[in-house]
C-alpha atoms as a PDB file:
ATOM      1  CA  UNK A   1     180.309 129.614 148.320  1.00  0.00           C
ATOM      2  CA  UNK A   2     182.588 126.379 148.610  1.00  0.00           C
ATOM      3  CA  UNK A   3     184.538 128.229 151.431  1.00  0.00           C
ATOM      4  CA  UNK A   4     181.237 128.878 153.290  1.00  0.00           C
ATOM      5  CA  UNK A   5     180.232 125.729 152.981  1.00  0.00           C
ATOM      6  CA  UNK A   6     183.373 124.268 154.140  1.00  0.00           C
ATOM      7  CA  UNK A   7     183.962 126.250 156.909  1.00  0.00           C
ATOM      8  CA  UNK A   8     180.254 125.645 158.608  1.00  0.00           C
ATOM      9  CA  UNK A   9     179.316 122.065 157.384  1.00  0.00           C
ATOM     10  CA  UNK A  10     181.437 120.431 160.057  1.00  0.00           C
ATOM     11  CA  UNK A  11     179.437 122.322 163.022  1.00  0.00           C
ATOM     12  CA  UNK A  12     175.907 122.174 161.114  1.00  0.00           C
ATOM     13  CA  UNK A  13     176.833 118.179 160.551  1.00  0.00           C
ATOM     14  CA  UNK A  14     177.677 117.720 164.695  1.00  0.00           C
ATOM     15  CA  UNK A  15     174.328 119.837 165.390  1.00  0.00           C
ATOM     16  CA  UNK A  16     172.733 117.394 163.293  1.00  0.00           C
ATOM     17  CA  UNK A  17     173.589 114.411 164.161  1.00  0.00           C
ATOM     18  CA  UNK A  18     173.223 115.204 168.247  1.00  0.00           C
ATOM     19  CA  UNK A  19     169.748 116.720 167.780  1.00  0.00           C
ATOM     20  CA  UNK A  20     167.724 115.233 165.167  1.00  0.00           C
ATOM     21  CA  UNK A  21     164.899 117.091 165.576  1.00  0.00           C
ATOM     22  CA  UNK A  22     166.937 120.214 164.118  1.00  0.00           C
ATOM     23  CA  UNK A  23     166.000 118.295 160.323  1.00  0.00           C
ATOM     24  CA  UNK A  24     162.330 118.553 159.682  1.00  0.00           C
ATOM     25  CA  UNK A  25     161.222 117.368 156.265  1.00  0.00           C
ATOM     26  CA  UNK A  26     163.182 119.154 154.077  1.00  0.00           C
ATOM     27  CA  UNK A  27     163.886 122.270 156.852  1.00  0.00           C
ATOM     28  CA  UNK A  28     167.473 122.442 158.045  1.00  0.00           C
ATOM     29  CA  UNK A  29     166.924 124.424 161.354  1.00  0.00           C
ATOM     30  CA  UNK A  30     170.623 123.872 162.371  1.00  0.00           C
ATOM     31  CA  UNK A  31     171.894 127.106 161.229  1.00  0.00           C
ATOM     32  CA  UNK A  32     169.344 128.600 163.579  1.00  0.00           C
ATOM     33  CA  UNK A  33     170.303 126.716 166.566  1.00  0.00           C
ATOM     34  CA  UNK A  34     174.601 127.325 165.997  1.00  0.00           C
ATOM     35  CA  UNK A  35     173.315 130.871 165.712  1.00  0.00           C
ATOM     36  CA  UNK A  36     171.483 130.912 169.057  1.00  0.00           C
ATOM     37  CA  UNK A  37     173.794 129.275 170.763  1.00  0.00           C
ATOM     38  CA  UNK A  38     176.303 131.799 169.647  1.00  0.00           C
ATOM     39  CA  UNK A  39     174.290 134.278 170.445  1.00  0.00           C
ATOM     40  CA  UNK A  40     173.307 133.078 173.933  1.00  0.00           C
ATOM     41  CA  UNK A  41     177.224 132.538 174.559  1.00  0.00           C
ATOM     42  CA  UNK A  42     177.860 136.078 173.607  1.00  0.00           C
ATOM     43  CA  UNK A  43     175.359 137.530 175.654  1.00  0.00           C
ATOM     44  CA  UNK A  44     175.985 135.600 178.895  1.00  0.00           C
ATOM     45  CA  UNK A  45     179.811 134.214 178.700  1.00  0.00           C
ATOM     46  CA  UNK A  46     181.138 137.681 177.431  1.00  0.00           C
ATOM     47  CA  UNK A  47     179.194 139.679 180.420  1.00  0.00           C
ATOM     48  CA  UNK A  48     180.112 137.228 182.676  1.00  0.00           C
ATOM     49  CA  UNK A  49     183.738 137.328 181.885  1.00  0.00           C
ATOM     50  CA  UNK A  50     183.773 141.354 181.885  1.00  0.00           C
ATOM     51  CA  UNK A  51     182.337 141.237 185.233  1.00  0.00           C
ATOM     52  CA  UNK A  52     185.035 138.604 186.443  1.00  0.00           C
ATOM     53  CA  UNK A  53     187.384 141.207 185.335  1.00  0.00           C
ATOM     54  CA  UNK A  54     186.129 144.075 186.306  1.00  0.00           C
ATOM     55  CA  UNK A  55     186.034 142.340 190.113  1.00  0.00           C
ATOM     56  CA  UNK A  56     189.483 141.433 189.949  1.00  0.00           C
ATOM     57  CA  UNK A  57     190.565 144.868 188.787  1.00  0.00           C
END
């Protein structure tokens, strides 16, 4: 659990402190906005790289 915690505190601490609005009340949404942004990146820099490369092919 220590490892875990290690690894992701330092990006759930930036999320924090550049949108504060991700801490309401006792709710720590920033998991759920390093997860969508991870997930947005996957979906659109990933296809948009494959397609770079599959023009350049």
């Amino acid at each position: 659990m220590r490892f875990f915690r290690s690894v992701t505190e330092p990006v759930f601490g930036w999320v924090r402190r550049r949108l504060p609005f991700s801490v309401v009340g006792m709710l720590d949404l920033s998991p759920m906005f390093v997860l969508l942004t991870l997930w947005f990146l996957r979906i659109f820099l990933v296809k948009s790289l494959m397609d770079l490369a599959f023009r350049l092919r």
